[in-house]
Protein backbone atom coordinates (compact mmCIF):
# COMPACT_ATOMS: atom_id res chain seq x y z
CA UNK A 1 -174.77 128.15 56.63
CA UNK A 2 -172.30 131.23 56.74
CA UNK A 3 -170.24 133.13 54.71
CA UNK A 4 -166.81 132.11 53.03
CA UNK A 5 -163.89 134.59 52.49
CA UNK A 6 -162.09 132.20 50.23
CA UNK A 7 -158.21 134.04 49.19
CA UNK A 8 -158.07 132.24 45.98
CA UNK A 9 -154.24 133.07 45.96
CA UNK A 10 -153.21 131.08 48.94
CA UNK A 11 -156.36 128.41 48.78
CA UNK A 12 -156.16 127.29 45.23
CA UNK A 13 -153.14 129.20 43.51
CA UNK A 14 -151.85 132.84 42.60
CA UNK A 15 -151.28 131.23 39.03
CA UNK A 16 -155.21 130.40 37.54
CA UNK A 17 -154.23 128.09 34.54
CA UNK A 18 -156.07 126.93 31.46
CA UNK A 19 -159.75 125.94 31.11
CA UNK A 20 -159.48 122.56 31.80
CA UNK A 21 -157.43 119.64 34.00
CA UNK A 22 -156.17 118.07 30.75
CA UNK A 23 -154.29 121.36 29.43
CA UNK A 24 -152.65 122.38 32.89
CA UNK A 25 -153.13 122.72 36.38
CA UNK A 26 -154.95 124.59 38.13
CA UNK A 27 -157.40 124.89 35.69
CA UNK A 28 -160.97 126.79 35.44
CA UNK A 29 -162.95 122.94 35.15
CA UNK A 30 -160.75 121.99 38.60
CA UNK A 31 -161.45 125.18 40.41
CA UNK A 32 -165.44 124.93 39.33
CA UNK A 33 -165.52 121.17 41.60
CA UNK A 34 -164.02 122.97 44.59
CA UNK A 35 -166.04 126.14 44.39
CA UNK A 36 -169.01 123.34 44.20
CA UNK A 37 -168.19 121.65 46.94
CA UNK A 38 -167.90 124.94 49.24
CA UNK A 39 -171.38 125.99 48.02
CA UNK A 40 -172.70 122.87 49.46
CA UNK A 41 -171.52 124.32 52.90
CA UNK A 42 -171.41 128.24 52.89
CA UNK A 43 -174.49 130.48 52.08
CA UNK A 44 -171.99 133.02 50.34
CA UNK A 45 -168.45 133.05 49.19
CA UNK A 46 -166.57 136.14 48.35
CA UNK A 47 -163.70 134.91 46.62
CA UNK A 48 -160.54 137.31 46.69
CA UNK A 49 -158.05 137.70 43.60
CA UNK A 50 -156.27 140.17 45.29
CA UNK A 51 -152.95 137.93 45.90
CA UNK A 52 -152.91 136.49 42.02
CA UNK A 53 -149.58 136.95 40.44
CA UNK A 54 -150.86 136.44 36.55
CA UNK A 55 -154.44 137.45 35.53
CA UNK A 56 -157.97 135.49 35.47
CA UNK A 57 -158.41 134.53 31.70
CA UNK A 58 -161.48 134.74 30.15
CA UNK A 59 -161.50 130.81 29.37
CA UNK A 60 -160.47 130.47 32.79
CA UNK A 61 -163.79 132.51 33.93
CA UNK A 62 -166.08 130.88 31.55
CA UNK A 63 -165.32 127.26 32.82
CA UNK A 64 -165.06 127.92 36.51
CA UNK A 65 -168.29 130.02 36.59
CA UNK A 66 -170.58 129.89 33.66
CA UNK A 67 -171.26 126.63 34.21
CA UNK A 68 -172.33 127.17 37.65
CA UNK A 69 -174.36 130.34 36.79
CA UNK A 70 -176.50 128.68 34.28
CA UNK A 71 -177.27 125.33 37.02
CA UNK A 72 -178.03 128.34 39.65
CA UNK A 73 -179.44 131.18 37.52
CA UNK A 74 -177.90 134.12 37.15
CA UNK A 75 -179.89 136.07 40.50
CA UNK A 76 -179.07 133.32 42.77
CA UNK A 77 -175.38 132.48 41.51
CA UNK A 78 -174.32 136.17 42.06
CA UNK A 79 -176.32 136.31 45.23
CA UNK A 80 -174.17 133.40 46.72
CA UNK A 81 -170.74 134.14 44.35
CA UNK A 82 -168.65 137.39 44.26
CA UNK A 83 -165.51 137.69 43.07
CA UNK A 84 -163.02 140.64 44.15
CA UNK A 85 -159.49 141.79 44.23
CA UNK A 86 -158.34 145.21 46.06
CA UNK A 87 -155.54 145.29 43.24
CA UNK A 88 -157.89 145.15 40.15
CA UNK A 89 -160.68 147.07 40.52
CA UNK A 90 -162.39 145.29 36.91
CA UNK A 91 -161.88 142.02 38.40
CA UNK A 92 -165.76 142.25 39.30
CA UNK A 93 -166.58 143.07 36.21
CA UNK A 94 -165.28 140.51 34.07
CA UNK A 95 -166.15 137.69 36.62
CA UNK A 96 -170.11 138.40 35.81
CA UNK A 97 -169.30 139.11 32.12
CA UNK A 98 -167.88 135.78 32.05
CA UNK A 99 -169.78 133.85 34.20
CA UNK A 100 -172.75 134.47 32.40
CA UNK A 101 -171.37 134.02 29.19
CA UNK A 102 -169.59 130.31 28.51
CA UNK A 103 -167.00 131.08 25.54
């Protein structure tokens, strides 16, 4: 397995919607069964936010994460899962706040 530099903005969308499918697209539930899938296949995946027009929400980050991060464990989900953007610097930050913490 390798590594994954997965630019969320032109992969998935530079708009992250609601927590889940049934409020809007793009949502935090659909982007949690793609970032799934690629962990089947890729040892690590740095996922960039740099190209996002509107911010992560917290619900957002709870569903697409937390979920994971509990299944994993916290060690091995952040071992394998990073989340970055070269615009906003906090982005890190509130990715492992939220990803441990389902709201």
């Amino acid at each position: 397995m390798s590594k994954l530099k997965y630019d969320f903005a032109k992969e998935f969308t530079d708009t992250p919607g609601p927590r889940y499918k049934k409020l809007g697209s793009f949502s935090g539930e659909e982007f949690r069964e793609i970032l799934r899938d690629l962990l089947k296949r890729y040892e690590k995946i740095e996922i960039d936010g740099s190209g996002i027009r509107s911010s992560f929400s917290p619900s957002f980050l709870s569903e697409a994460f937390s979920p994971l991060c509990q299944e994993m464990g916290e060690e091995y989900f952040f071992d394998r899962v990073s989340l970055i953007s070269s615009k906003n610097p906090k982005l890190k930050e509130k990715f492992e706040f939220y990803s441990k913490n389902l709201q």
